[in-house]
C-alpha atoms as a PDB file:
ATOM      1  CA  UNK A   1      18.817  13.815 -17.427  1.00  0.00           C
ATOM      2  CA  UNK A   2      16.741  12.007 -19.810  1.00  0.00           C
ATOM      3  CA  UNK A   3      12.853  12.459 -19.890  1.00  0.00           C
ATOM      4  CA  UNK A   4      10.008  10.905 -18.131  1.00  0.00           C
ATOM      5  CA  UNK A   5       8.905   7.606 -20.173  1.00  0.00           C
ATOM      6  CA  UNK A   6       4.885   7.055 -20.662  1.00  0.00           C
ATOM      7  CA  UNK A   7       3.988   3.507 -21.316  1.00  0.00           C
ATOM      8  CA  UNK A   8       0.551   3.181 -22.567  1.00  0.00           C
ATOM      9  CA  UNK A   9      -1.905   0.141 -23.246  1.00  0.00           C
ATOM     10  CA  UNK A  10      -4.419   1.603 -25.665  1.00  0.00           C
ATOM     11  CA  UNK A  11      -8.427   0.015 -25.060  1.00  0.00           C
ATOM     12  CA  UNK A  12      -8.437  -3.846 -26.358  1.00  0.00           C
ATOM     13  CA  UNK A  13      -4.980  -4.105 -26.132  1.00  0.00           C
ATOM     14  CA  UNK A  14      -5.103  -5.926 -22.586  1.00  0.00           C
ATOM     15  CA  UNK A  15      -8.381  -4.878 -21.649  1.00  0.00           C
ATOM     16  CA  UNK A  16     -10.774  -2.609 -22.120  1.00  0.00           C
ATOM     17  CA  UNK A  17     -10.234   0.624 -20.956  1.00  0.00           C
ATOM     18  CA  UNK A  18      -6.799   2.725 -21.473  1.00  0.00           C
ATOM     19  CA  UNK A  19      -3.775   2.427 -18.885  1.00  0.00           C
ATOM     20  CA  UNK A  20      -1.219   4.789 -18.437  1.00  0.00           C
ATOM     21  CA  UNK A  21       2.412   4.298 -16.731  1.00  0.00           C
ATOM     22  CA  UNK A  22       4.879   7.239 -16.559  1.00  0.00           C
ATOM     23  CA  UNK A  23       8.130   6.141 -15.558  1.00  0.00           C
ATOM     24  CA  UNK A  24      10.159   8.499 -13.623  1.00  0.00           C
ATOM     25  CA  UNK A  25      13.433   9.055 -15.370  1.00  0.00           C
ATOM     26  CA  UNK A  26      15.473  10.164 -11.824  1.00  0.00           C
ATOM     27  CA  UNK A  27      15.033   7.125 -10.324  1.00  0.00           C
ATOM     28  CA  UNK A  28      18.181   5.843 -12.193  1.00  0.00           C
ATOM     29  CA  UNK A  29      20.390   7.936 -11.399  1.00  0.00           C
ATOM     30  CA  UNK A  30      19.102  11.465 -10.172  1.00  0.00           C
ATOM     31  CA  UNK A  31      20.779  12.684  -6.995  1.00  0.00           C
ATOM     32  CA  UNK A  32      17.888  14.524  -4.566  1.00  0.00           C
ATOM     33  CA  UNK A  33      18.385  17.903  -4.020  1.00  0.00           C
ATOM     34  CA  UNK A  34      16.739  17.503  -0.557  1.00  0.00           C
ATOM     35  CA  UNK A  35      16.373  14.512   1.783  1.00  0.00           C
ATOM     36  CA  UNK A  36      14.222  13.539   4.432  1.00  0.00           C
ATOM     37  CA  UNK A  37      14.402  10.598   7.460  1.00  0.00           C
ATOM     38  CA  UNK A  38      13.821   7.462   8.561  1.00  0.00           C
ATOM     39  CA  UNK A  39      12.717   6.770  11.934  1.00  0.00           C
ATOM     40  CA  UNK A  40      12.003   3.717  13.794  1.00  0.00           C
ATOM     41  CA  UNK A  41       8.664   2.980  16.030  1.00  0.00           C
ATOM     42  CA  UNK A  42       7.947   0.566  18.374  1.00  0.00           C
ATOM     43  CA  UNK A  43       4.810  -1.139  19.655  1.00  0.00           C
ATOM     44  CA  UNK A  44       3.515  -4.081  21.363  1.00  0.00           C
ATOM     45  CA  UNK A  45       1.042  -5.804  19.094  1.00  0.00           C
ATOM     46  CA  UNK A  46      -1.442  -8.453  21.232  1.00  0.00           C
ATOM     47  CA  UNK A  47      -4.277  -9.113  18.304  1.00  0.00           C
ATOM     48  CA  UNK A  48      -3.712 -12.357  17.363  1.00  0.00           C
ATOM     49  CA  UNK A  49      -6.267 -14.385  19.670  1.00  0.00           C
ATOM     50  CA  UNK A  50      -3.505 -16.401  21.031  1.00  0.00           C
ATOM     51  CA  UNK A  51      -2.155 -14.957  24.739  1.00  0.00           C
ATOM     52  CA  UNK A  52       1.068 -13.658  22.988  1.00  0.00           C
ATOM     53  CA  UNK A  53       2.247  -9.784  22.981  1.00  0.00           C
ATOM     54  CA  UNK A  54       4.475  -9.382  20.055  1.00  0.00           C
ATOM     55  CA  UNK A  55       7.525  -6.500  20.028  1.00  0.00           C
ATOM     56  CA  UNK A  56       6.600  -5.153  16.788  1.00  0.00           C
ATOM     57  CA  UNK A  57       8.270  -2.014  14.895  1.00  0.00           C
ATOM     58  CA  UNK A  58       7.784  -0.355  11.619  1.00  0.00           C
ATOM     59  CA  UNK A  59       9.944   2.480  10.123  1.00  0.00           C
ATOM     60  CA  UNK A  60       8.290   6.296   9.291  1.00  0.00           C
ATOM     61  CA  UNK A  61      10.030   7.986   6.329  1.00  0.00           C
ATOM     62  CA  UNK A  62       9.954  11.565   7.077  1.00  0.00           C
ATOM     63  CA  UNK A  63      10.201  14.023   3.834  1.00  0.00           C
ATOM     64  CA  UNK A  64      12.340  16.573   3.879  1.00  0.00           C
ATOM     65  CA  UNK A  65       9.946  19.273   4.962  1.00  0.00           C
ATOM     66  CA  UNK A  66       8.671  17.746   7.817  1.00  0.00           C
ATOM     67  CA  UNK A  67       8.882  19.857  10.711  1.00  0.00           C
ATOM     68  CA  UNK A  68       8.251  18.529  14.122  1.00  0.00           C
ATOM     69  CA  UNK A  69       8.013  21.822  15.843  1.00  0.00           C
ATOM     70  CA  UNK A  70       5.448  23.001  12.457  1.00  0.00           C
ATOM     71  CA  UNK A  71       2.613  21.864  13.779  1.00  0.00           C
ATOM     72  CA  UNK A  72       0.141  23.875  11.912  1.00  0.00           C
ATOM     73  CA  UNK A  73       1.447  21.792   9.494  1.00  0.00           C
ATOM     74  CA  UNK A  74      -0.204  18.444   8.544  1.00  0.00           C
ATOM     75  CA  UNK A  75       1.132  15.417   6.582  1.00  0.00           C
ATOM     76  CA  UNK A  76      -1.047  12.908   4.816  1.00  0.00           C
ATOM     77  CA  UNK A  77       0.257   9.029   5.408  1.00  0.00           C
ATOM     78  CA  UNK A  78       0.780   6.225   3.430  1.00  0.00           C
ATOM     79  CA  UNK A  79       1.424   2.539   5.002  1.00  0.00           C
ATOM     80  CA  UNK A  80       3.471   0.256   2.879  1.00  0.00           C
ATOM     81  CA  UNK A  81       3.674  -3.336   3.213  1.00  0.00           C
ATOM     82  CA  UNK A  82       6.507  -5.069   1.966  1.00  0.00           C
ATOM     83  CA  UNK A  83       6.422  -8.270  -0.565  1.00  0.00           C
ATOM     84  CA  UNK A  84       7.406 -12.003   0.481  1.00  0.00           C
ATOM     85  CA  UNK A  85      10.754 -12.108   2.071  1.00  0.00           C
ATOM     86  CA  UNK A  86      11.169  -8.733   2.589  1.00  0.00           C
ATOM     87  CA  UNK A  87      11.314  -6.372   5.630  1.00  0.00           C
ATOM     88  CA  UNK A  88      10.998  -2.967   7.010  1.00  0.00           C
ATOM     89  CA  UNK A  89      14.376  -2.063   5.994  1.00  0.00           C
ATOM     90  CA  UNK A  90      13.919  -2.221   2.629  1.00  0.00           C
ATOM     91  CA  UNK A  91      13.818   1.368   1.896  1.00  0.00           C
ATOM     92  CA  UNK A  92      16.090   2.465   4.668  1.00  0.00           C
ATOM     93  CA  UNK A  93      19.780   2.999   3.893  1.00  0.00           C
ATOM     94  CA  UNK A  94      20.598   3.440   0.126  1.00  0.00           C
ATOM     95  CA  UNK A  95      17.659   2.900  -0.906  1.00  0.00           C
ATOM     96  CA  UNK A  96      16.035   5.801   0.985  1.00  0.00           C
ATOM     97  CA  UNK A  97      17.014   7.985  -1.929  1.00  0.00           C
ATOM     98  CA  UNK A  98      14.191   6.684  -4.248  1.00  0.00           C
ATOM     99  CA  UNK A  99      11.877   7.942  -1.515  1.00  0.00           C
ATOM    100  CA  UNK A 100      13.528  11.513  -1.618  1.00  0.00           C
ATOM    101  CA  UNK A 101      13.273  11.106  -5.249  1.00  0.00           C
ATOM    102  CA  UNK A 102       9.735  10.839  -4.934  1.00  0.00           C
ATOM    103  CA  UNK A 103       9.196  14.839  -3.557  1.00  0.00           C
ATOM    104  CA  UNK A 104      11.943  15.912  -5.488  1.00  0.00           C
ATOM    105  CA  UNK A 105      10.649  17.828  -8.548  1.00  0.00           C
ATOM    106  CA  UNK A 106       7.080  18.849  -7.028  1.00  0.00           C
ATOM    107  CA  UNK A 107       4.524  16.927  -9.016  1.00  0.00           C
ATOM    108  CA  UNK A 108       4.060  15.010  -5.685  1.00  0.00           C
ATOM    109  CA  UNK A 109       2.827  16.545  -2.576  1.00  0.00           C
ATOM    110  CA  UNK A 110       4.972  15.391   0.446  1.00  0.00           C
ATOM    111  CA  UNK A 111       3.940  12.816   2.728  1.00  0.00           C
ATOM    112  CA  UNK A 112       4.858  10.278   5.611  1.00  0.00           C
ATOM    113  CA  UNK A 113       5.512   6.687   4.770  1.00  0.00           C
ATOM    114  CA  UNK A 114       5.085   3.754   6.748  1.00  0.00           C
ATOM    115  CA  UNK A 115       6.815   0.382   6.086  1.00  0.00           C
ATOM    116  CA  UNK A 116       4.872  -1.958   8.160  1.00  0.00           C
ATOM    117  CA  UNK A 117       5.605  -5.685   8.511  1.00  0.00           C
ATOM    118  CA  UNK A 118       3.213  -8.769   8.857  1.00  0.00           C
ATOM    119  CA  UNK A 119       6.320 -10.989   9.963  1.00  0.00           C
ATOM    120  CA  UNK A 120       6.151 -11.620  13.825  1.00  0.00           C
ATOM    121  CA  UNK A 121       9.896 -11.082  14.032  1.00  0.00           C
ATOM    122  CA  UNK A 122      11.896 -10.016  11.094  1.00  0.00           C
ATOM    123  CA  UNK A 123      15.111 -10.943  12.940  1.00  0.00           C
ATOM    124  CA  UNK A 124      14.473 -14.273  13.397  1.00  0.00           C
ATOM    125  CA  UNK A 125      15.243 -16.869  11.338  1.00  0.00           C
ATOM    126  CA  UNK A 126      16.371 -14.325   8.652  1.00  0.00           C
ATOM    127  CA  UNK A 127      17.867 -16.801   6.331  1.00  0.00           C
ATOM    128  CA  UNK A 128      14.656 -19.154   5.904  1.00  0.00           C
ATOM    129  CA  UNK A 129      12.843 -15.502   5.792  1.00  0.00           C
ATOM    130  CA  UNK A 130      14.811 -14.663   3.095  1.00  0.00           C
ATOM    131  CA  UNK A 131      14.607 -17.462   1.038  1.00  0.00           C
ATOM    132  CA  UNK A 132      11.362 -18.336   1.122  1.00  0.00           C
ATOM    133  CA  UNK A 133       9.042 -15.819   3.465  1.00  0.00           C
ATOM    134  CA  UNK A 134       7.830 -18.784   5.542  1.00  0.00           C
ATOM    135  CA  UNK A 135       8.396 -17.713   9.133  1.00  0.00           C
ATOM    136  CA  UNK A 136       5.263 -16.697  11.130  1.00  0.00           C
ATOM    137  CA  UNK A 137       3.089 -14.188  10.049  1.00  0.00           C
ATOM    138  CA  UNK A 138      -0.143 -12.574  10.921  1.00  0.00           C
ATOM    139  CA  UNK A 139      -1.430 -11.855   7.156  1.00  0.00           C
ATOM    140  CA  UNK A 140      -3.058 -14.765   6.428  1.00  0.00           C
ATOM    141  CA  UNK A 141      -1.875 -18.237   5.610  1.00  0.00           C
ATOM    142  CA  UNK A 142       0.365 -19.485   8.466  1.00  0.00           C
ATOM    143  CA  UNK A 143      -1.206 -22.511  10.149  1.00  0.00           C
ATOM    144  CA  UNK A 144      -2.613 -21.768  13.483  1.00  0.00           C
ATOM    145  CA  UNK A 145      -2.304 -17.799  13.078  1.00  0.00           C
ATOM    146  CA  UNK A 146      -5.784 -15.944  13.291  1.00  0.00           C
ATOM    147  CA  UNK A 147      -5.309 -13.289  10.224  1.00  0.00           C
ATOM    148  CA  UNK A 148      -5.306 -10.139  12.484  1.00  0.00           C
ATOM    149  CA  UNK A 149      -2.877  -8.594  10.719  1.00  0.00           C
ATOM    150  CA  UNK A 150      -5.493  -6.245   9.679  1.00  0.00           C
ATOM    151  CA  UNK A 151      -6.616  -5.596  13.227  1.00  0.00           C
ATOM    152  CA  UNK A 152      -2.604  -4.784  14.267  1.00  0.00           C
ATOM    153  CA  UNK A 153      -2.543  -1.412  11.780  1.00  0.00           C
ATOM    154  CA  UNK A 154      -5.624  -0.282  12.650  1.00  0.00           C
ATOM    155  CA  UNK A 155      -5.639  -0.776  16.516  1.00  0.00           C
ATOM    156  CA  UNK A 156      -1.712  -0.708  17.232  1.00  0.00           C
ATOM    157  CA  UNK A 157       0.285   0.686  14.138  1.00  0.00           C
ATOM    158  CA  UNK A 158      -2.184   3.728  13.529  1.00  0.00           C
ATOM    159  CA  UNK A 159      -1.915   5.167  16.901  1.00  0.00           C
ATOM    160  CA  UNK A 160       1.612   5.034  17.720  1.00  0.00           C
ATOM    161  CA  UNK A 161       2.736   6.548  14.039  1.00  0.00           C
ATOM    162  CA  UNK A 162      -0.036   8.901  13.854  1.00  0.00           C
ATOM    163  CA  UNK A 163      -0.311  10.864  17.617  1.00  0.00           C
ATOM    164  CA  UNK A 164       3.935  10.864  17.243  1.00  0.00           C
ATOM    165  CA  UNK A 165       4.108  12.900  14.238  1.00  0.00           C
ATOM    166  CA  UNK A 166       1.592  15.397  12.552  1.00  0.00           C
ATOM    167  CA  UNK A 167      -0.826  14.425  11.065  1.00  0.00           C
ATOM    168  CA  UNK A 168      -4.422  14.722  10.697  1.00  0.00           C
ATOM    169  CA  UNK A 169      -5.135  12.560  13.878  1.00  0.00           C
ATOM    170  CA  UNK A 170      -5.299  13.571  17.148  1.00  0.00           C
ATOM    171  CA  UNK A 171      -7.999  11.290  18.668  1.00  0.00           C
ATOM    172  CA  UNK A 172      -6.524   7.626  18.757  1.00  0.00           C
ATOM    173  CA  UNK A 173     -10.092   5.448  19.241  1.00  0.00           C
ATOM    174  CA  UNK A 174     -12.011   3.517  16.389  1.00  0.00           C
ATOM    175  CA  UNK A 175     -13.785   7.164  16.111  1.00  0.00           C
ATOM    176  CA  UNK A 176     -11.087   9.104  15.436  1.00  0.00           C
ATOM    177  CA  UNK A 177      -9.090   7.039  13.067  1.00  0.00           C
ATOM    178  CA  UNK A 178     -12.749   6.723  10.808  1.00  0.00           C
ATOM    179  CA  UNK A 179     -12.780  10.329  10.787  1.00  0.00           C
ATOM    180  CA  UNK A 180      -9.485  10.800   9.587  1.00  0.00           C
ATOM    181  CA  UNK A 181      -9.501   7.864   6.959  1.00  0.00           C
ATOM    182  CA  UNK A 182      -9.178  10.592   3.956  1.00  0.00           C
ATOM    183  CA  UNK A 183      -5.757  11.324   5.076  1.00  0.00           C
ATOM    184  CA  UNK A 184      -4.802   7.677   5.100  1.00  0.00           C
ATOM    185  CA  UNK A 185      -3.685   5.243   2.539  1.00  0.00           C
ATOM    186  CA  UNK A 186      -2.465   1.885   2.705  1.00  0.00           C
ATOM    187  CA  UNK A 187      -0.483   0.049  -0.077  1.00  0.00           C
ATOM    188  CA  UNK A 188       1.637  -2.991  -0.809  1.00  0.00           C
ATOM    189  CA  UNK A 189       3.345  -4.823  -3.309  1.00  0.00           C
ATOM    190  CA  UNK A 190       3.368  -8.641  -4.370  1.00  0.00           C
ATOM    191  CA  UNK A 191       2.267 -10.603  -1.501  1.00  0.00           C
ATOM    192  CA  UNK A 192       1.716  -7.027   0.128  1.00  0.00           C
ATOM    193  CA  UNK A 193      -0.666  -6.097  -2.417  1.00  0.00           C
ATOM    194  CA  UNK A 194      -2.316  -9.449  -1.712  1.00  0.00           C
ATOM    195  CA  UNK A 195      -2.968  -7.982   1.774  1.00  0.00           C
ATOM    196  CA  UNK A 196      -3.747  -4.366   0.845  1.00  0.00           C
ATOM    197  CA  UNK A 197      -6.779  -5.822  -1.349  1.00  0.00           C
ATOM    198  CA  UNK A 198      -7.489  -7.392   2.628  1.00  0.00           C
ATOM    199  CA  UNK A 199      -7.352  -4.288   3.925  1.00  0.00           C
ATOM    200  CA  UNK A 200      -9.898  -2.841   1.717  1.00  0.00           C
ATOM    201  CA  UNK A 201     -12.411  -6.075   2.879  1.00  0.00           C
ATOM    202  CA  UNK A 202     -11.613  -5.507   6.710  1.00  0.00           C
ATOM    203  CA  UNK A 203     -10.836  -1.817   7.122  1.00  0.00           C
ATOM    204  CA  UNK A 204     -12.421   0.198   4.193  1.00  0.00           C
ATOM    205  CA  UNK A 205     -13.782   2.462   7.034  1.00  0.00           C
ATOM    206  CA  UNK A 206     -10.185   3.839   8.488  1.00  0.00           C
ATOM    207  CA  UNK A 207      -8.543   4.069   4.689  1.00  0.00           C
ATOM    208  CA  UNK A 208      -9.914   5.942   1.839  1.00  0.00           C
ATOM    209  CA  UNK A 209      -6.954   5.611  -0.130  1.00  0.00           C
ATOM    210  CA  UNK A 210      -5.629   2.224  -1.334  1.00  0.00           C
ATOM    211  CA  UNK A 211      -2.562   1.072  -3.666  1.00  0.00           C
ATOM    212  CA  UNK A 212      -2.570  -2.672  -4.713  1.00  0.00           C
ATOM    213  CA  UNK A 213       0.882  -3.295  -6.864  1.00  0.00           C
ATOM    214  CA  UNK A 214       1.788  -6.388  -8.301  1.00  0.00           C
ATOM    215  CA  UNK A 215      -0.109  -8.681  -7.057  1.00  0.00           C
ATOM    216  CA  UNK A 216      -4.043 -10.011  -6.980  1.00  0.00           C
ATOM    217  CA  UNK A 217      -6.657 -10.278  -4.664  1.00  0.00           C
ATOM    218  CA  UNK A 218      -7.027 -14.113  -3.171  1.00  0.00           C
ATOM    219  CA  UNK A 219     -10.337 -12.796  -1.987  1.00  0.00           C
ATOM    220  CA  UNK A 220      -9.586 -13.637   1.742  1.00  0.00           C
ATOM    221  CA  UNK A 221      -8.129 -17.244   1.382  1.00  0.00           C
ATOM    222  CA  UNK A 222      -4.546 -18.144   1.445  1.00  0.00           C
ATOM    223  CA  UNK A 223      -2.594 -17.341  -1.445  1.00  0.00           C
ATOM    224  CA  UNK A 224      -1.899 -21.287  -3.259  1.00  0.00           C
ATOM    225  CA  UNK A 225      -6.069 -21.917  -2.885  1.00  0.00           C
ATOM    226  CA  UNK A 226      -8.217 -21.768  -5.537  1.00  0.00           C
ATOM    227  CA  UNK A 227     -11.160 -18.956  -6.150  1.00  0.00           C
ATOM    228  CA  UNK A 228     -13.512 -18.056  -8.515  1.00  0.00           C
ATOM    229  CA  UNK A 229     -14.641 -14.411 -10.068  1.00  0.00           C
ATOM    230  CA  UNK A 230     -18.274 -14.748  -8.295  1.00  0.00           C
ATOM    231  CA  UNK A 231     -15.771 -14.822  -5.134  1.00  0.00           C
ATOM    232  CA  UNK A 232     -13.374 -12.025  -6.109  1.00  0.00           C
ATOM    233  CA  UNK A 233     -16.271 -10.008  -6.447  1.00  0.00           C
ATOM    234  CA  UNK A 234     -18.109 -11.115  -3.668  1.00  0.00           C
ATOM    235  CA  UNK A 235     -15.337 -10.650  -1.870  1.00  0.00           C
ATOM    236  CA  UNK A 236     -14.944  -6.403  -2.811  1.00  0.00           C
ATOM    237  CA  UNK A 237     -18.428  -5.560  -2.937  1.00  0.00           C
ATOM    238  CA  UNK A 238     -18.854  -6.199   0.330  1.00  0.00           C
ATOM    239  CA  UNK A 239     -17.572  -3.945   2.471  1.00  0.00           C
ATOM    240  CA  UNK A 240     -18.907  -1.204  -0.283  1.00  0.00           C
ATOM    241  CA  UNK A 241     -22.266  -2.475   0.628  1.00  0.00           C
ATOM    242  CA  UNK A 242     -21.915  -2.555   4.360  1.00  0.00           C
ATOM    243  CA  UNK A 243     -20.776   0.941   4.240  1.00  0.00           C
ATOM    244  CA  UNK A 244     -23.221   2.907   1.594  1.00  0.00           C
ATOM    245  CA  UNK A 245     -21.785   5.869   0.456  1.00  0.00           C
ATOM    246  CA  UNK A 246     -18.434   6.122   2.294  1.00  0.00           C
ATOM    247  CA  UNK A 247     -15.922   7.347  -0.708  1.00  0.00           C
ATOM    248  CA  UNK A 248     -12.980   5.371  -1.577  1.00  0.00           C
ATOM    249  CA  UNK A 249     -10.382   5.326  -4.335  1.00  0.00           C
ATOM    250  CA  UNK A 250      -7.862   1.922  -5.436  1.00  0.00           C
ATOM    251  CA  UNK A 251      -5.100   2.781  -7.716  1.00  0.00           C
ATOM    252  CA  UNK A 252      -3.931  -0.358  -8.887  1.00  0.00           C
ATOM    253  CA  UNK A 253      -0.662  -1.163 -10.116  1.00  0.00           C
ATOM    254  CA  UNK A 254       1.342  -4.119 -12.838  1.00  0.00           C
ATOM    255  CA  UNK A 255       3.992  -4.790 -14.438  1.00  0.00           C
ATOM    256  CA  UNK A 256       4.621  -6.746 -17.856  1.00  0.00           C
ATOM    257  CA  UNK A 257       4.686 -10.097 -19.087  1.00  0.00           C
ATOM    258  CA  UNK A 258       7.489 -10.651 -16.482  1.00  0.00           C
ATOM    259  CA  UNK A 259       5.418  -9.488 -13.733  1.00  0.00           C
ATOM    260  CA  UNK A 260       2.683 -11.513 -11.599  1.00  0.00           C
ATOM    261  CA  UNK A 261      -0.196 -11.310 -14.160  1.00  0.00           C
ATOM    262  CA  UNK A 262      -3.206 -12.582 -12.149  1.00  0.00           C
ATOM    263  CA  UNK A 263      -4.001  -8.411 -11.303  1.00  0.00           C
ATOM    264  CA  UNK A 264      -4.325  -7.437 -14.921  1.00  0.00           C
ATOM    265  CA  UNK A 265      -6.619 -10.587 -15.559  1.00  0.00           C
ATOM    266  CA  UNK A 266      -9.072  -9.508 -12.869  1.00  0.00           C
ATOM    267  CA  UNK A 267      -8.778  -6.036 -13.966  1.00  0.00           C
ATOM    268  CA  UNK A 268     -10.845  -6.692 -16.877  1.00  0.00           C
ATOM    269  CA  UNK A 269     -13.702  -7.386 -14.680  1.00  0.00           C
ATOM    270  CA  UNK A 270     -13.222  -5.846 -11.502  1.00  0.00           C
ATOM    271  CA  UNK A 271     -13.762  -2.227 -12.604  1.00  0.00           C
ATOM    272  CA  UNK A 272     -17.201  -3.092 -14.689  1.00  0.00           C
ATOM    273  CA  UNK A 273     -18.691  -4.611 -11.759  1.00  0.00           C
ATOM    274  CA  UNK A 274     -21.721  -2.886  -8.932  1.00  0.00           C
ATOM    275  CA  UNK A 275     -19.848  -0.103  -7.052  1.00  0.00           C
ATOM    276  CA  UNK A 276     -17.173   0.787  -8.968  1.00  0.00           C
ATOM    277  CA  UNK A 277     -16.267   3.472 -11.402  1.00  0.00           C
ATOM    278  CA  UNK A 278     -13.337   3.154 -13.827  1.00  0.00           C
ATOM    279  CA  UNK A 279     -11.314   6.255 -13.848  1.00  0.00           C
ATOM    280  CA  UNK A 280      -8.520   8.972 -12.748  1.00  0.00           C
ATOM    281  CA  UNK A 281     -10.906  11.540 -10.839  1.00  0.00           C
ATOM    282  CA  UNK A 282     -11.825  11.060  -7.500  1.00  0.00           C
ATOM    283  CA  UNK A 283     -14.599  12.917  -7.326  1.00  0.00           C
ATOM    284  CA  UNK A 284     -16.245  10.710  -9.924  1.00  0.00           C
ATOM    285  CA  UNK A 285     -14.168   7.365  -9.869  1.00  0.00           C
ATOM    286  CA  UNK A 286     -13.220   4.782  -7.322  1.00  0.00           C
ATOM    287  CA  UNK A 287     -11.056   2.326  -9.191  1.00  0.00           C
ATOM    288  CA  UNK A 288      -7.813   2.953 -11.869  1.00  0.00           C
ATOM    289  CA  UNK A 289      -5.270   0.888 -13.391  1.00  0.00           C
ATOM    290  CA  UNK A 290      -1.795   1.524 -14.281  1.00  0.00           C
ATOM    291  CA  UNK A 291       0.999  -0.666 -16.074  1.00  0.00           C
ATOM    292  CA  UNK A 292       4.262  -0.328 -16.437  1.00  0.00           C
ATOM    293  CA  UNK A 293       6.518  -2.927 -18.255  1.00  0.00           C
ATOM    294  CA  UNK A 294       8.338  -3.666 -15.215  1.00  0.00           C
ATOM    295  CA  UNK A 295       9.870  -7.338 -14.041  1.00  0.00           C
ATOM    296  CA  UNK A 296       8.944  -8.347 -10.098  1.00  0.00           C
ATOM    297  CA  UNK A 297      10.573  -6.777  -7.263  1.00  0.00           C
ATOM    298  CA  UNK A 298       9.895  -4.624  -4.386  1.00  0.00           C
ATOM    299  CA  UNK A 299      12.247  -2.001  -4.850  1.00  0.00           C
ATOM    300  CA  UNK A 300      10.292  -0.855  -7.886  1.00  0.00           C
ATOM    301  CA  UNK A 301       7.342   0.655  -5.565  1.00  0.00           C
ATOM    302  CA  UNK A 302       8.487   4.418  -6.099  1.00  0.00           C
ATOM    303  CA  UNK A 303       8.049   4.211  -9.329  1.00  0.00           C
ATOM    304  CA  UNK A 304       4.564   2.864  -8.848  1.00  0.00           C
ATOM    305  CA  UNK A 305       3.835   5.733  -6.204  1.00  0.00           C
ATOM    306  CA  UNK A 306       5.290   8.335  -8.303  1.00  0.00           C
ATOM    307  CA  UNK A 307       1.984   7.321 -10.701  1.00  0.00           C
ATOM    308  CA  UNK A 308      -0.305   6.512  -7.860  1.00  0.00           C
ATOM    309  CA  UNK A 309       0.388   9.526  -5.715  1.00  0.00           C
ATOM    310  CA  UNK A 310      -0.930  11.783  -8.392  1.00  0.00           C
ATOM    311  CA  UNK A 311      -4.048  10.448  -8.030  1.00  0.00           C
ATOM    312  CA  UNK A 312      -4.335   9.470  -3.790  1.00  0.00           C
ATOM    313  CA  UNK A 313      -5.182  12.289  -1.326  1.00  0.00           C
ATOM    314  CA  UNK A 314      -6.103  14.557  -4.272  1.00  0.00           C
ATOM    315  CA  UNK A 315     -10.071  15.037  -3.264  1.00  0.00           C
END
């Protein structure tokens, strides 16, 4: 099996500061050597300010440790969000094996993944889903849809993952999930990263761990509007200033010239700015940067979490 590839952008090359990208070689073709689960959970999802109680579902990977009768021991959880016209399925099936991959030669400690969706019904009109994402959805954007998206993982998708399996929460209220935010990440790629740089606005408080890939931060408006730096900033210093002191890290993710590009430009800004800390070490740092050479697509996000995960949940 060939080795792991390093990409590297040396300081002034894109911007400023050195970015490092190690491509994991088994994700080709490498065959796991142990496999874990995927499980489906169900809620009812009633945030959305409009009368309606939506059957929602997301799917839990399980790695191939996890033990449901171990309960002394503890798994740390990531929540994934899928990109535009995606769905929760996307790493079920075949595609589970990049997942396994992920554990398979140690370097990453095991955890539970969540593929969330903000699509009110992912089995509805699946072909105009598909094709162009625009079915109702609660992340923002959809005319006449409050953006509670936010509110669903925290208040609905939180407590019926975490109490199921083990992990570090056993008290389901606001309370609880803040006091177990250092065991919790959240992540997303494309138009999920687009909402994972929401989540650190609206929930910064119940994640310490975040993993924006491929995609920028609209700072709160819908996707095709127009912003400005003063907002992008503006728009991330704020919940660091409403909460004074409370740690956090963001690993954020690109790709290459084929790849959305907006993230890298506000890169060369973002990390500079009051409250953040450019750097690898979370005991020191808040805020990294990694890019790969990569086109756009979804099913690239192990290799992105086989570089972020080496930095989230380590302090």
């Amino acid at each position: 099996m060939s080795e792991n590839r390093i990409v590297r952008h040396a300081p002034g090359e894109l911007i400023d500061f050195e970015t490092l990208f190690v491509e994991n070689a088994a994700f080709k073709d490498g065959v796991p050597k142990k496999t874990g689960r995927m499980e489906r959970v169900d809620y009812i999802s009633d945030v959305y300010e409009d009368g309606v109680a939506y059957p929602k579902y997301c799917n839990v990977y399980l790695p191939w440790c996890y033990d449901p009768e171990d309960k002394e021991r503890r798994y740390n959880v990531l929540y994934y969000q899928h990109g535009n016209t995606c769905d929760p399925e996307i790493f079920a099936g075949e595609n589970r094996r990049l997942f396994d991959l992920l554990f398979d030669d140690g370097t990453i400690e095991p955890c539970i993944i969540v593929s969330t969706t903000y699509y009110f019904d992912v089995t509805k009109d699946v072909e105009e889903r598909k094709r162009t994402g625009g079915v109702p959805a609660g992340d923002g954007g959809w005319p006449g849809v409050k953006p509670n998206f936010w509110r669903e993982i925290v208040e609905k998708t939180i407590p019926a993952v975490e109490t199921r399996y083990n992990t570090y929460l056993t008290d389901p209220t606001p309370e609880g999930i803040r006091a177990t935010r250092d065991h919790r990440a959240f992540s997303g790629y494309s138009r999920g990263s687009v909402f994972t740089w929401r989540m650190f606005h609206h929930a910064l408080p119940y994640f310490r761990w975040f993993a924006p890939m491929s995609c920028h931060t609209t700072a709160g408006k819908p996707i095709r509007e127009p912003y400005t730096k003063e907002e992008i900033l503006a728009y991330l210093q704020e919940p660091i200033r409403e909460n004074p002191g409370l740690p956090f890290f963001i690993f954020a993710s690109n790709g290459g010239p084929r790849d959305v590009a907006q993230m890298t430009e506000q890169m060369k800004y973002i990390p500079s700015a009051e409250g953040f800390s450019y750097g690898r070490d979370p005991k020191v740092n808040n805020i990294c940067f990694s890019i790969s050479d990569f086109p756009h697509t979804d099913l690239l996000v192990p290799y992105y979490y086989y570089n972020s995960l080496q930095v989230l949940f380590r302090e």
